[in-house]
Structures are given as C-alpha cells and as structure tokens.
C-alpha atoms as a PDB file:
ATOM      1  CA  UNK A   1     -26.322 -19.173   8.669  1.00  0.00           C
ATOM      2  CA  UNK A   2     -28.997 -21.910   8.895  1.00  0.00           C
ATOM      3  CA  UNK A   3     -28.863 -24.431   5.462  1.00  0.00           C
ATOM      4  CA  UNK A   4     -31.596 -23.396   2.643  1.00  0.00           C
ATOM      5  CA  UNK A   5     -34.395 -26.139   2.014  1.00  0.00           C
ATOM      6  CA  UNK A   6     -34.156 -29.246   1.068  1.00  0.00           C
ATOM      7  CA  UNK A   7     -33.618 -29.596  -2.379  1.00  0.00           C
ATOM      8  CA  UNK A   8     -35.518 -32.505  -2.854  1.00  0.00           C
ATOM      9  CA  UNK A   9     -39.404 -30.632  -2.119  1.00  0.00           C
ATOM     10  CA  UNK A  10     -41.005 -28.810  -4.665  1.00  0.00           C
ATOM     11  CA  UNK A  11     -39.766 -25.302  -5.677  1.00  0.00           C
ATOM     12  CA  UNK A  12     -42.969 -23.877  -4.052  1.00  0.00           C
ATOM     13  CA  UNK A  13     -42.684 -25.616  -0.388  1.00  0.00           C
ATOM     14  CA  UNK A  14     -38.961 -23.769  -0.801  1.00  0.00           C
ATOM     15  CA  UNK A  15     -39.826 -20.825  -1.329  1.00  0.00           C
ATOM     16  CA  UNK A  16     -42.539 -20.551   1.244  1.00  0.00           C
ATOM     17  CA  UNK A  17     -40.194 -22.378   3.961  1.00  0.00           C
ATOM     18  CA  UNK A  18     -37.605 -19.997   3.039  1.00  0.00           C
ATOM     19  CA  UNK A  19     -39.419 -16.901   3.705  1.00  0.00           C
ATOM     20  CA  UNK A  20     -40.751 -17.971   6.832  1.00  0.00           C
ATOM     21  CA  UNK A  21     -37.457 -17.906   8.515  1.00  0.00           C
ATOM     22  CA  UNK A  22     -36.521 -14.819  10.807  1.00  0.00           C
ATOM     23  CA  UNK A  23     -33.438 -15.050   8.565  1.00  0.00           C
ATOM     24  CA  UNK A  24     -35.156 -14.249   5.631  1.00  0.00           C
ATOM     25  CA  UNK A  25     -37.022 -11.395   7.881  1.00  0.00           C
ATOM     26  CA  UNK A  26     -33.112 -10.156   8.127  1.00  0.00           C
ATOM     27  CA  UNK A  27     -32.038 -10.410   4.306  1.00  0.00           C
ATOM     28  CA  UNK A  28     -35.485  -8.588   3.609  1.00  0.00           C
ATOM     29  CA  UNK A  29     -34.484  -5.461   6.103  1.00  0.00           C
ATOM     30  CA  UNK A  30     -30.670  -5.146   4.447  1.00  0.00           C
ATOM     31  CA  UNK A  31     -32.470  -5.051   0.886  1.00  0.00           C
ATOM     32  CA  UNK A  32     -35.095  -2.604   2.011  1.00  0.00           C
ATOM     33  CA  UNK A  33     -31.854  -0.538   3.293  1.00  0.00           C
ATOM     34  CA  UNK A  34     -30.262  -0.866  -0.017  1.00  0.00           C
ATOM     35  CA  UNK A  35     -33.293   0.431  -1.765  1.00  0.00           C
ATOM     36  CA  UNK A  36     -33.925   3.210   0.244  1.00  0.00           C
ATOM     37  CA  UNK A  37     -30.527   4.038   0.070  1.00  0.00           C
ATOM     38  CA  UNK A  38     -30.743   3.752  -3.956  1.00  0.00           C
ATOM     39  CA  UNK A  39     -33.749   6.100  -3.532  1.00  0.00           C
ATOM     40  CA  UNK A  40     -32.684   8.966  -1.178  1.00  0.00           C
ATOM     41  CA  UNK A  41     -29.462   9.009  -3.754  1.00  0.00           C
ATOM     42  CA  UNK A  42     -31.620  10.851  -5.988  1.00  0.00           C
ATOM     43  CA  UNK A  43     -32.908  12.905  -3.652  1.00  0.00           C
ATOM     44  CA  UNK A  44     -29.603  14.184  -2.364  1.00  0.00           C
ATOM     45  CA  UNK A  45     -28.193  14.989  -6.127  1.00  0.00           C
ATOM     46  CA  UNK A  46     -31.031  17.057  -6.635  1.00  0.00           C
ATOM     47  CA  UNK A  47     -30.459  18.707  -3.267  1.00  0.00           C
ATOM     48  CA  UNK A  48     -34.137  17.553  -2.361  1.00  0.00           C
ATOM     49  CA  UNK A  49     -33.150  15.750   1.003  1.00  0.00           C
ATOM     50  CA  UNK A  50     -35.640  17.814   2.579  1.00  0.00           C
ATOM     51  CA  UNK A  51     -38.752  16.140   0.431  1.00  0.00           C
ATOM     52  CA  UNK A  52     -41.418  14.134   1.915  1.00  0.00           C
ATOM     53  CA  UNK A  53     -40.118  10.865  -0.146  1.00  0.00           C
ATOM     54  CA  UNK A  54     -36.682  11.926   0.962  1.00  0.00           C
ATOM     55  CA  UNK A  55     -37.487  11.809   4.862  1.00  0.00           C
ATOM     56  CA  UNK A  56     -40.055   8.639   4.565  1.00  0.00           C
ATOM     57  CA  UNK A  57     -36.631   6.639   2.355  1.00  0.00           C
ATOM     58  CA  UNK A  58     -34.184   7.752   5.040  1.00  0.00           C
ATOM     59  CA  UNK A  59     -36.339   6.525   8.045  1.00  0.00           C
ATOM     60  CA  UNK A  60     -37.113   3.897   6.961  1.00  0.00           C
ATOM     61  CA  UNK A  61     -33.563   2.665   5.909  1.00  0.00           C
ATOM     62  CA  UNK A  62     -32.640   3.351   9.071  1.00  0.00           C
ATOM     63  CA  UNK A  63     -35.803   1.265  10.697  1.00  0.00           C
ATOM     64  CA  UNK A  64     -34.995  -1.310   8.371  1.00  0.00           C
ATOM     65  CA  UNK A  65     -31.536  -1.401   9.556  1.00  0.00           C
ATOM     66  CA  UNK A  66     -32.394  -1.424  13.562  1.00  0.00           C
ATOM     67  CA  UNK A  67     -34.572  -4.521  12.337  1.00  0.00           C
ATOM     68  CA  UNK A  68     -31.783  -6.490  10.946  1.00  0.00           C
ATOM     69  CA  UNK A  69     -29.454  -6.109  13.814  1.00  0.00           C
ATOM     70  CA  UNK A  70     -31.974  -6.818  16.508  1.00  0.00           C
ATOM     71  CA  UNK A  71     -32.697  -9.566  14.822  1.00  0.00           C
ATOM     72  CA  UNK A  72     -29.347 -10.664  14.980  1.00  0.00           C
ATOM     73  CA  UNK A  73     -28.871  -9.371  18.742  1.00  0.00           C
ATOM     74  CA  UNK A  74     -32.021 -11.429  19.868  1.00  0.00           C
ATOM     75  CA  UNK A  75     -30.936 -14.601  17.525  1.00  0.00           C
ATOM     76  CA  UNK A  76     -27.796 -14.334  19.791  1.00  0.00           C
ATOM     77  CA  UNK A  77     -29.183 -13.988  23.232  1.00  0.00           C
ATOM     78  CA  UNK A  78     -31.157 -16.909  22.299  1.00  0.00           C
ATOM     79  CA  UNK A  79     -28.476 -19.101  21.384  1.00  0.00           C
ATOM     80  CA  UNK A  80     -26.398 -17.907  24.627  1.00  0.00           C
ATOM     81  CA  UNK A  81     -29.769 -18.866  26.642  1.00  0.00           C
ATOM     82  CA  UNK A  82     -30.246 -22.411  25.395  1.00  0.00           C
ATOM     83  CA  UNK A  83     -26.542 -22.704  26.162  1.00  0.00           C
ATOM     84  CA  UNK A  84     -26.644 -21.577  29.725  1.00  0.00           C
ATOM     85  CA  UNK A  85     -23.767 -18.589  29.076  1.00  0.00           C
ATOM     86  CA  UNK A  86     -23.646 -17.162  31.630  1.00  0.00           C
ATOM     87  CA  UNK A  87     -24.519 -13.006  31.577  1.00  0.00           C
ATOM     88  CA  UNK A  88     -21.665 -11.191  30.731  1.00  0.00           C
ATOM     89  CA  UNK A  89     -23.308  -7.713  32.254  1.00  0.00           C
ATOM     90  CA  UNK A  90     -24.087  -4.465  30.370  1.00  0.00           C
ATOM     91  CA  UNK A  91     -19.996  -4.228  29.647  1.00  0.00           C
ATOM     92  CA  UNK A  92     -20.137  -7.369  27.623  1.00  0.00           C
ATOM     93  CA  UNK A  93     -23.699  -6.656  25.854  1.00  0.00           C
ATOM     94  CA  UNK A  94     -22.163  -2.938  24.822  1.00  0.00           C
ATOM     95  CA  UNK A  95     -19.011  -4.737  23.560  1.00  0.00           C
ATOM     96  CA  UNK A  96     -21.188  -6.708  20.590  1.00  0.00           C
ATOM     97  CA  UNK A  97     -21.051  -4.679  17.104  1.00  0.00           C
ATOM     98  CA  UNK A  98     -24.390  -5.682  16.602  1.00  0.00           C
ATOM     99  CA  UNK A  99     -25.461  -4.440  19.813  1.00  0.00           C
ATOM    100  CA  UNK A 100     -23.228  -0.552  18.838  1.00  0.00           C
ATOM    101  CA  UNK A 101     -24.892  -0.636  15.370  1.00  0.00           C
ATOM    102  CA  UNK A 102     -28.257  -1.532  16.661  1.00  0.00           C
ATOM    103  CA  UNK A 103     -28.000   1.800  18.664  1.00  0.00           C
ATOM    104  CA  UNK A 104     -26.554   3.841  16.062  1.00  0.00           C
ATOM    105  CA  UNK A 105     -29.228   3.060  14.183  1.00  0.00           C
ATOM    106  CA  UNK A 106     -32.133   3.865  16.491  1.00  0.00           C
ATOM    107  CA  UNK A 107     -30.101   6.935  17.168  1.00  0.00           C
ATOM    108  CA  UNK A 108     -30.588   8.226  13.516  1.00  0.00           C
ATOM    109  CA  UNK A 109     -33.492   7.103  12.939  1.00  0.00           C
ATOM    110  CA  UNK A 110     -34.827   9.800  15.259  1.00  0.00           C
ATOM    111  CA  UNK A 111     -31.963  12.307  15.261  1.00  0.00           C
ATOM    112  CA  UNK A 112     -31.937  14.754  12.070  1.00  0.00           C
ATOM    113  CA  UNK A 113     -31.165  13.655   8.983  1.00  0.00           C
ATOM    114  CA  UNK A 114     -27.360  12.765   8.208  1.00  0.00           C
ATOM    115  CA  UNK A 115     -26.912  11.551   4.744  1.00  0.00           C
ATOM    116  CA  UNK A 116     -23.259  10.414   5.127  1.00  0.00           C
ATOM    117  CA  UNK A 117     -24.703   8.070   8.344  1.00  0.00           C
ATOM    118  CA  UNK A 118     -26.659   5.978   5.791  1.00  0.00           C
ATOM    119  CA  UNK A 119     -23.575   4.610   3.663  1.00  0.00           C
ATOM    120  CA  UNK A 120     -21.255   2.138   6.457  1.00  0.00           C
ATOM    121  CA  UNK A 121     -24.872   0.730   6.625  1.00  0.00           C
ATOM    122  CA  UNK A 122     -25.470   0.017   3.200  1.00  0.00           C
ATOM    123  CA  UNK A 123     -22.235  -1.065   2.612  1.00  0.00           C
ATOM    124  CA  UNK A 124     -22.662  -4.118   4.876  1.00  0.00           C
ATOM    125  CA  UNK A 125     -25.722  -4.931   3.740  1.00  0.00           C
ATOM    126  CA  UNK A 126     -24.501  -5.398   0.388  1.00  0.00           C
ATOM    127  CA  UNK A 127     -22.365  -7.984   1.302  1.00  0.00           C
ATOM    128  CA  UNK A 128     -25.128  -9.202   3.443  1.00  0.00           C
ATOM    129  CA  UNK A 129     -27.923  -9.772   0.797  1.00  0.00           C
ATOM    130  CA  UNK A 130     -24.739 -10.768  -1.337  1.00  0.00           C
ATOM    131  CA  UNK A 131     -23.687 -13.756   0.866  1.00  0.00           C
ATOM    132  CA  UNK A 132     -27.499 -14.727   2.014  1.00  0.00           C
ATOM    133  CA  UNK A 133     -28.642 -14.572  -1.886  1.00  0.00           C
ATOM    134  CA  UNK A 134     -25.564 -16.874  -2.595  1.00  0.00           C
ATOM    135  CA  UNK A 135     -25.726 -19.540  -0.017  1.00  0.00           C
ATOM    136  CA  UNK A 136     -29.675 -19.449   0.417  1.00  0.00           C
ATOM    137  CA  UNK A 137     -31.894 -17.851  -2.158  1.00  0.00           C
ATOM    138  CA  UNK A 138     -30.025 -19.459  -5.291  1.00  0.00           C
ATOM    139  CA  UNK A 139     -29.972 -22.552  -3.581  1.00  0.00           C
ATOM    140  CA  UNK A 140     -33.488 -22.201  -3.043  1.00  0.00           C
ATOM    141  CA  UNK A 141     -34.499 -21.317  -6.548  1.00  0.00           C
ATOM    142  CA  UNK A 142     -31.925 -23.290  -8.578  1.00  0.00           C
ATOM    143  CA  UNK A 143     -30.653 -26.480  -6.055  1.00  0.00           C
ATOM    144  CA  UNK A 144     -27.498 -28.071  -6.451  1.00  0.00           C
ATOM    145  CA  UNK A 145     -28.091 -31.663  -8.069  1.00  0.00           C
ATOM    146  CA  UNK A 146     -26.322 -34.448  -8.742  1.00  0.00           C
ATOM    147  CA  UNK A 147     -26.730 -35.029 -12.402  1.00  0.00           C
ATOM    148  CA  UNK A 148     -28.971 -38.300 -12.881  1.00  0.00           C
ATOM    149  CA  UNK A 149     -26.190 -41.527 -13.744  1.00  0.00           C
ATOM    150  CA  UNK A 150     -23.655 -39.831 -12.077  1.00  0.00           C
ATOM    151  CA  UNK A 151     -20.987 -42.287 -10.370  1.00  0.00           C
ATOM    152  CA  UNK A 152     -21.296 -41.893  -6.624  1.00  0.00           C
ATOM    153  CA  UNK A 153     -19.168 -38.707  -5.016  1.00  0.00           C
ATOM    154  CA  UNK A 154     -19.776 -36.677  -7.985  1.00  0.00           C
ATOM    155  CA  UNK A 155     -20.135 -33.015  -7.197  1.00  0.00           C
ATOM    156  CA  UNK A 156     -23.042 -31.383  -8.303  1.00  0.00           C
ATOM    157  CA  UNK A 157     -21.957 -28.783 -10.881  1.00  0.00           C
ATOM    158  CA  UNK A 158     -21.653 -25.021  -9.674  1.00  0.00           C
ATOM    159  CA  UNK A 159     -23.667 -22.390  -9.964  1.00  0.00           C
ATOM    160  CA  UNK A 160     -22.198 -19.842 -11.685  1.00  0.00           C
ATOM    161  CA  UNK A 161     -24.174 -16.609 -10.490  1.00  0.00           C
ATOM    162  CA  UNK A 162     -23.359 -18.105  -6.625  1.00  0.00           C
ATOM    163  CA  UNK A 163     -19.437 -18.130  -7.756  1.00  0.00           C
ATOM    164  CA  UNK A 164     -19.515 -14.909  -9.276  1.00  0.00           C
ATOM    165  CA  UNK A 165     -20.582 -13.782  -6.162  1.00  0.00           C
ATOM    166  CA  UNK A 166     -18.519 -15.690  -3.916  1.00  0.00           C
ATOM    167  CA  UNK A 167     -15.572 -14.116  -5.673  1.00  0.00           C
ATOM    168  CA  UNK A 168     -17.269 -10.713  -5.423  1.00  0.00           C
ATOM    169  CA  UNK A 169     -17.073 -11.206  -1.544  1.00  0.00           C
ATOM    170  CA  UNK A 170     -13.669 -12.131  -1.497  1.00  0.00           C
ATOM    171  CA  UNK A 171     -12.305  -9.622  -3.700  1.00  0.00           C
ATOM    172  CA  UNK A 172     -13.753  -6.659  -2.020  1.00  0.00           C
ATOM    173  CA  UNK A 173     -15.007  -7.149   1.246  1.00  0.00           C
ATOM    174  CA  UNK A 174     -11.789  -5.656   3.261  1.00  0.00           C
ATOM    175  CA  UNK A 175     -11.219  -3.046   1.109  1.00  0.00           C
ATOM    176  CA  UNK A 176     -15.046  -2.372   1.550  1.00  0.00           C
ATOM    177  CA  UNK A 177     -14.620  -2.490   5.762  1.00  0.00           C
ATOM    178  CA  UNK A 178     -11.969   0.398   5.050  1.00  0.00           C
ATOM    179  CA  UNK A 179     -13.885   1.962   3.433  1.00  0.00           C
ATOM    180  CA  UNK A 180     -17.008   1.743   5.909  1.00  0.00           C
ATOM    181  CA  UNK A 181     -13.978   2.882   8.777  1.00  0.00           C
ATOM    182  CA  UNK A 182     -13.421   5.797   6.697  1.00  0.00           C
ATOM    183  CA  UNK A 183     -16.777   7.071   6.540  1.00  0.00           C
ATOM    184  CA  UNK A 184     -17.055   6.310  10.634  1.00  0.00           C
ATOM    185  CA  UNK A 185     -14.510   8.629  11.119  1.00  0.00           C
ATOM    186  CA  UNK A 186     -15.433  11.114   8.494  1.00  0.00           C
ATOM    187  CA  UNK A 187     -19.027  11.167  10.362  1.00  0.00           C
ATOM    188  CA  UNK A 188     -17.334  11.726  13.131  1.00  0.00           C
ATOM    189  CA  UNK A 189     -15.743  15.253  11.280  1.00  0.00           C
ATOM    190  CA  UNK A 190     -19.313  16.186  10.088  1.00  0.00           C
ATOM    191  CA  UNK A 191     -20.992  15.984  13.566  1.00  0.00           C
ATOM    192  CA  UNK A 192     -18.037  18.034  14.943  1.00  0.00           C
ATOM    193  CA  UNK A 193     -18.736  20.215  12.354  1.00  0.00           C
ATOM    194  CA  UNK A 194     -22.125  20.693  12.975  1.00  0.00           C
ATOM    195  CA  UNK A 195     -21.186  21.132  17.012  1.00  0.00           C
ATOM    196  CA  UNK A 196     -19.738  24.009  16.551  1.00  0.00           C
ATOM    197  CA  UNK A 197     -22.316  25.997  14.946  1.00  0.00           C
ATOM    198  CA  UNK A 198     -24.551  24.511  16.968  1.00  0.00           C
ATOM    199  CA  UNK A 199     -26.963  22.660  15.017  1.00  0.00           C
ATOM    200  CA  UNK A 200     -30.065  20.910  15.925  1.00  0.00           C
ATOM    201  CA  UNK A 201     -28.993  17.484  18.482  1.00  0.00           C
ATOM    202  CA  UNK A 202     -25.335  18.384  17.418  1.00  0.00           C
ATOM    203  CA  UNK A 203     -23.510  17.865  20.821  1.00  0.00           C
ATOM    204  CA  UNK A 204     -25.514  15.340  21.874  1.00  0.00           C
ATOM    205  CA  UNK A 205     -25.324  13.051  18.569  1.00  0.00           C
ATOM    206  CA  UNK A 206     -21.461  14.150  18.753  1.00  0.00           C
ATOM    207  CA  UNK A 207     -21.410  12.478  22.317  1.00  0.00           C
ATOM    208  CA  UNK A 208     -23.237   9.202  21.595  1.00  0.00           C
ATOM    209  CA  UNK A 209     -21.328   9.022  17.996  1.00  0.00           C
ATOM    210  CA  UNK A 210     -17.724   9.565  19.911  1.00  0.00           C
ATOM    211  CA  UNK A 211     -18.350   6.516  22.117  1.00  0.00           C
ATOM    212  CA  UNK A 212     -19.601   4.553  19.355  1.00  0.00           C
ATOM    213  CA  UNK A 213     -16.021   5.309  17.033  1.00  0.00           C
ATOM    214  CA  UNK A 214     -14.376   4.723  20.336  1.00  0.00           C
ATOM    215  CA  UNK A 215     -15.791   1.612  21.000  1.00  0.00           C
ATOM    216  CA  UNK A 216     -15.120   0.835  17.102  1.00  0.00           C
ATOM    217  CA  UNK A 217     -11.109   1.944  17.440  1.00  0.00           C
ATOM    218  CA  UNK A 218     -10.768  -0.819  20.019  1.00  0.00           C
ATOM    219  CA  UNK A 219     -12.596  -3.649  18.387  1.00  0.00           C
ATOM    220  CA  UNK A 220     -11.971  -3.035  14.588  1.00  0.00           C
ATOM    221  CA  UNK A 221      -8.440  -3.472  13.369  1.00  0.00           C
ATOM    222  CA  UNK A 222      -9.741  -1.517  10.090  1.00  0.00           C
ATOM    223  CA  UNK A 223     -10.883   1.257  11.999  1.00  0.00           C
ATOM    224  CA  UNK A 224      -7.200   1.443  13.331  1.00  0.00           C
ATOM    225  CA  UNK A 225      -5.760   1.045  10.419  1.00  0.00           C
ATOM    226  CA  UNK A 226      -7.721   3.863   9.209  1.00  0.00           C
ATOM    227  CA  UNK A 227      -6.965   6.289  12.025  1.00  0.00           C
ATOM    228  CA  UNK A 228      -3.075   5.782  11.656  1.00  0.00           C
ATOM    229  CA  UNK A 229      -3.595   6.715   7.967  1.00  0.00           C
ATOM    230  CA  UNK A 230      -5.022   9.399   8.404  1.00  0.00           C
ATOM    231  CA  UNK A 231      -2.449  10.415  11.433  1.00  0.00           C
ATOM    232  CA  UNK A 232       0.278   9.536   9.267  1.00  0.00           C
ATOM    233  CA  UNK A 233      -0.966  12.304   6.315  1.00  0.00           C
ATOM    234  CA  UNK A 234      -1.188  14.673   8.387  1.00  0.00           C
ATOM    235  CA  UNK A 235       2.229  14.199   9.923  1.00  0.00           C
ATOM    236  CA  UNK A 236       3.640  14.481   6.642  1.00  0.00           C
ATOM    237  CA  UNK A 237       1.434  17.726   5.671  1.00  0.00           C
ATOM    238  CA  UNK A 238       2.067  19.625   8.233  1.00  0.00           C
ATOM    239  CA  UNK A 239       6.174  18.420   8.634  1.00  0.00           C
ATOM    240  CA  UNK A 240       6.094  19.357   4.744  1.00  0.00           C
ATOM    241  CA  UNK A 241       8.461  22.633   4.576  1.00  0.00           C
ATOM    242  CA  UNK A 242       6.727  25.597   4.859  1.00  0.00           C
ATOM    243  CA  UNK A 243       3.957  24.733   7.287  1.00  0.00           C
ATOM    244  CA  UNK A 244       3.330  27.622   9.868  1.00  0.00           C
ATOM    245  CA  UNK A 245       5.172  26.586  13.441  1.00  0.00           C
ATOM    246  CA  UNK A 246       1.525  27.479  14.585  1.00  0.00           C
ATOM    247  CA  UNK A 247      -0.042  24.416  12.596  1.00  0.00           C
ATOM    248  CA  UNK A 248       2.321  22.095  13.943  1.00  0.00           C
ATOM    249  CA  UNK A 249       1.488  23.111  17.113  1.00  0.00           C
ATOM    250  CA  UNK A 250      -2.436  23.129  17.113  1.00  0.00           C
ATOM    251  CA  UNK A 251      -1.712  19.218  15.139  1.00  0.00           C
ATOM    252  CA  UNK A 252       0.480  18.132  18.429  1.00  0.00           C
ATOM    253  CA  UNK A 253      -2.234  19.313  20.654  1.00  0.00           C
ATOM    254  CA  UNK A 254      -4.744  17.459  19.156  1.00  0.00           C
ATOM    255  CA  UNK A 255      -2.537  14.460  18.863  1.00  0.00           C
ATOM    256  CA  UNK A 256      -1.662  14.707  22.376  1.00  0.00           C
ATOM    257  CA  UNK A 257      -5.261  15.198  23.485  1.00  0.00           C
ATOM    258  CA  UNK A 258      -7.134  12.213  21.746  1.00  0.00           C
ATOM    259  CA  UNK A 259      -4.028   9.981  23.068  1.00  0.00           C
ATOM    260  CA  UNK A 260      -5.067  11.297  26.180  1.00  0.00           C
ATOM    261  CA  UNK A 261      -8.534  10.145  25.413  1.00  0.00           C
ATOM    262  CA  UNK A 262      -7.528   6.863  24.535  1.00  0.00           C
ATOM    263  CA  UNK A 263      -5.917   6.033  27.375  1.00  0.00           C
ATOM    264  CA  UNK A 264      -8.965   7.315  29.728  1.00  0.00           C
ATOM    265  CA  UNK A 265     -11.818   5.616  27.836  1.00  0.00           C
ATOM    266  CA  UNK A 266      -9.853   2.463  27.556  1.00  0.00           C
ATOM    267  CA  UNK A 267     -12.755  -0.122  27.601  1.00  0.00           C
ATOM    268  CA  UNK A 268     -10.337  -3.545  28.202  1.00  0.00           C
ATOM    269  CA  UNK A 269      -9.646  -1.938  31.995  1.00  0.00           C
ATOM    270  CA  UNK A 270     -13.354  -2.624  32.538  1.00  0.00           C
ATOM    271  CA  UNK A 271     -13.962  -5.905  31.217  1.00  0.00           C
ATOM    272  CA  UNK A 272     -13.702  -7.984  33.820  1.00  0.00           C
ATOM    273  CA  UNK A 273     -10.143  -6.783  34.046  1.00  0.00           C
ATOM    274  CA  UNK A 274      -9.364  -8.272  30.137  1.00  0.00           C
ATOM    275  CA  UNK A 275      -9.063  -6.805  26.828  1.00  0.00           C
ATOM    276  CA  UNK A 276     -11.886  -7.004  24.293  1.00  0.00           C
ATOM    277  CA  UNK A 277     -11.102  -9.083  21.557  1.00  0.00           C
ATOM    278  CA  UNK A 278     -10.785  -7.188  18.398  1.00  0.00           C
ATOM    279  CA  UNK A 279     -12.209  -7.634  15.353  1.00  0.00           C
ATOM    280  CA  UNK A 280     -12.184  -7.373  12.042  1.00  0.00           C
ATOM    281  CA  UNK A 281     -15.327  -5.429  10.913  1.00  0.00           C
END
C-alpha cells in the first residue's frame, strides 16, 4: 500500500493527491459496497428485495466490487510486467483470489439476485476501508508530526482513531475470514437448493460457484477449517444414538463422494506439477 502524502504540503494538495491515486479509486469501490450493502439491508427486512432501489443497490455493490478487484488484478500484472515475471499461464492467473473474486463478482452482478452472495464481500471491504482509512486517509487529514522542540528521534504522538482501528483489525480479522468461509459454503447450500427446484441460472451458477469454493478449499486454510467443522457436527449428529441407520448411510455417501471430488479436481496436479500455496484469506 503506497505511503499517503507528504505531510509537509498543505492539507488541500493532500487531499487532491490522495484522491487521484487508483488506490483511492479502490477504497472508494469497497465503501460504495458497504453502502449499498447498508442499503439493500433494508430492503431485504422489509422483504422488498424485488424494488427498483433494491436491484439498482445490489448491482451496483456488486459493480463496485468487480472494480476494486480489477483494480487490484491489473495493479498486479503491472508490477509482474515491469519485473519481467515471466507468464505463469491461465493455471496461475485462475490461482489469484483476486482473480476468483473478480469473477464471482461479475458472475452476480448479472446472475439473479442472491442476497447471502453480497456479505463475504462486504466483510472484506470493511477491513479494507478500515486499514486504507488508517494508514492513508487519517494520515492525510491529521499527519503525524513531530511536536516543535522535540529532541531528535522523538516519535510523533499517535493517533488515536488510527490505533483504535489498528486494534480493531487485529482483534477480529480471522474470526471475520471464518466467518466469510462460512457464508462461502453456506452459498454453496443455497444454490444447491435452488438447483433442485430448478430456479432461474441455478445449475449453471451452482457449476461456476462449485469451482470457485473448490478453488477456495485448496488455497484458504479458513475455508478448511470451516469444512472440517462442519464435517465434524455432523459426524457427531448423526453417530448421536437414535439416528436412523438410513441417515448414516446417505451422510457416508456424501462424505465418500465429495472426497472423491477432491481428489479429481485436485488443482496442485496441474500447476506445473506443484501445489498451490495456500493462504490465509
């Protein structure tokens, strides 16, 4: 994250060099998300999702989101170009989160309307317009300065809004990324859902959205963590005593056949003949 303005030019020439940055361009699309997100809220408790203000908030939260992270997919192919990486092939460009999310989100943003798709997005851009008001717009507005007399190597005094949310950040932030995994895979319940009776795009969201979570199981350790959870509570409800042989059954089928599916859409066999790294988010 590039450095905010120099402290030592006027507080307009900051602003105005701040905003100019395709950085700023990206913290601008994550708070439009946020607000749109704030906005179609009250749609949905109203059950009013189908509303013209409804639609217009949800597209464009999800236009707004594309932005950010092909901002950030372009900002890297840049910096891999005045480098000289070398290509790493379609493989490589599909293994970049940014690259999964940017599709997701041009994916909804023409497919029907899926409320619960909207949240894993807004819950990274909080921390997004979070960090990038902490380490740039406060900055910006209120600098950092040495206090006049000062002996040399004193530290300017902190800013206490930027360490309130610094500690924000650090508090919540992986128990936020479970969260986000949670929803993924919840998502993943509601398209299946909607598969089977057959709604509108169903299977073919349902296809794109599988390969997505896959994708997501074999980068994110929290999206892991999250499936063996949830494989874990289910072991234990349906071992409870009482549960219908039948149950157990249909649970060890479907056990058995996404193991299955693991092991057949394993992405590291393709890469170049090495595993993906994982990741974190």
């Amino acid at each position: 994250m590039a450095p905010p303005p120099s402290a030592n030019l006027p507080l307009g020439e900051r602003i105005r060099a701040l905003v100019k940055t395709l950085q700023f361009a990206w913290f601008s699309g994550h708070l439009v998300l946020l607000l749109c997100i704030f906005r179609y809220f009250f749609s949905f408790i109203t059950f009013n999702t189908s509303s013209l203000m409804a639609r217009f908030t949800y597209r464009t939260a999800f236009f707004s989101a594309a932005l950010t992270y092909g901002i950030v997919v372009y900002k890297t192919w840049r910096a891999r170009q005045k480098v000289g990486t070398k290509n790493t092939g379609l493989v490589g460009l599909l293994s970049d989160e940014n690259v999964q999310y940017l599709i997701m989100a041009l994916v909804w943003l023409m497919a029907p309307q899926y409320s619960l798709a909207m949240l894993p997005y807004g819950i990274y851009s909080v921390f997004h317009v979070a960090t990038y008001t902490r380490n740039n717009v406060i900055p910006t507005i209120q600098p950092n300065k040495t206090p006049a007399g000062a002996s040399p190597g004193t530290k300017p005094a902190a800013n206490h809004i930027a360490e309130a949310i610094g500690n924000f950040v650090k508090q919540y932030y992986d128990m936020s990324m479970s969260i986000v995994s949670t929803l993924e895979i919840t998502l993943w319940v509601r398209l299946f859902l909607s598969a089977i009776f057959f709604q509108r795009w169903s299977w073919v969201l349902l296809g794109i959205y599988t390969i997505f979570l896959r994708t997501r199981f074999a980068q994110s350790s929290h999206v892991q963590d999250s499936f063996n959870l949830l494989e874990a509570r289910f072991d234990n409800l349906v071992g409870a005593q009482g549960t219908p042989p039948a149950a157990r059954t249909v649970w060890e089928v479907v056990k058995n056949g996404a193991r299955q599916f693991h092991d057949a859409t394993d992405i590291s066999k393709y890469a170049n003949g090495s595993a993906v790294p994982k990741k974190t988010t």
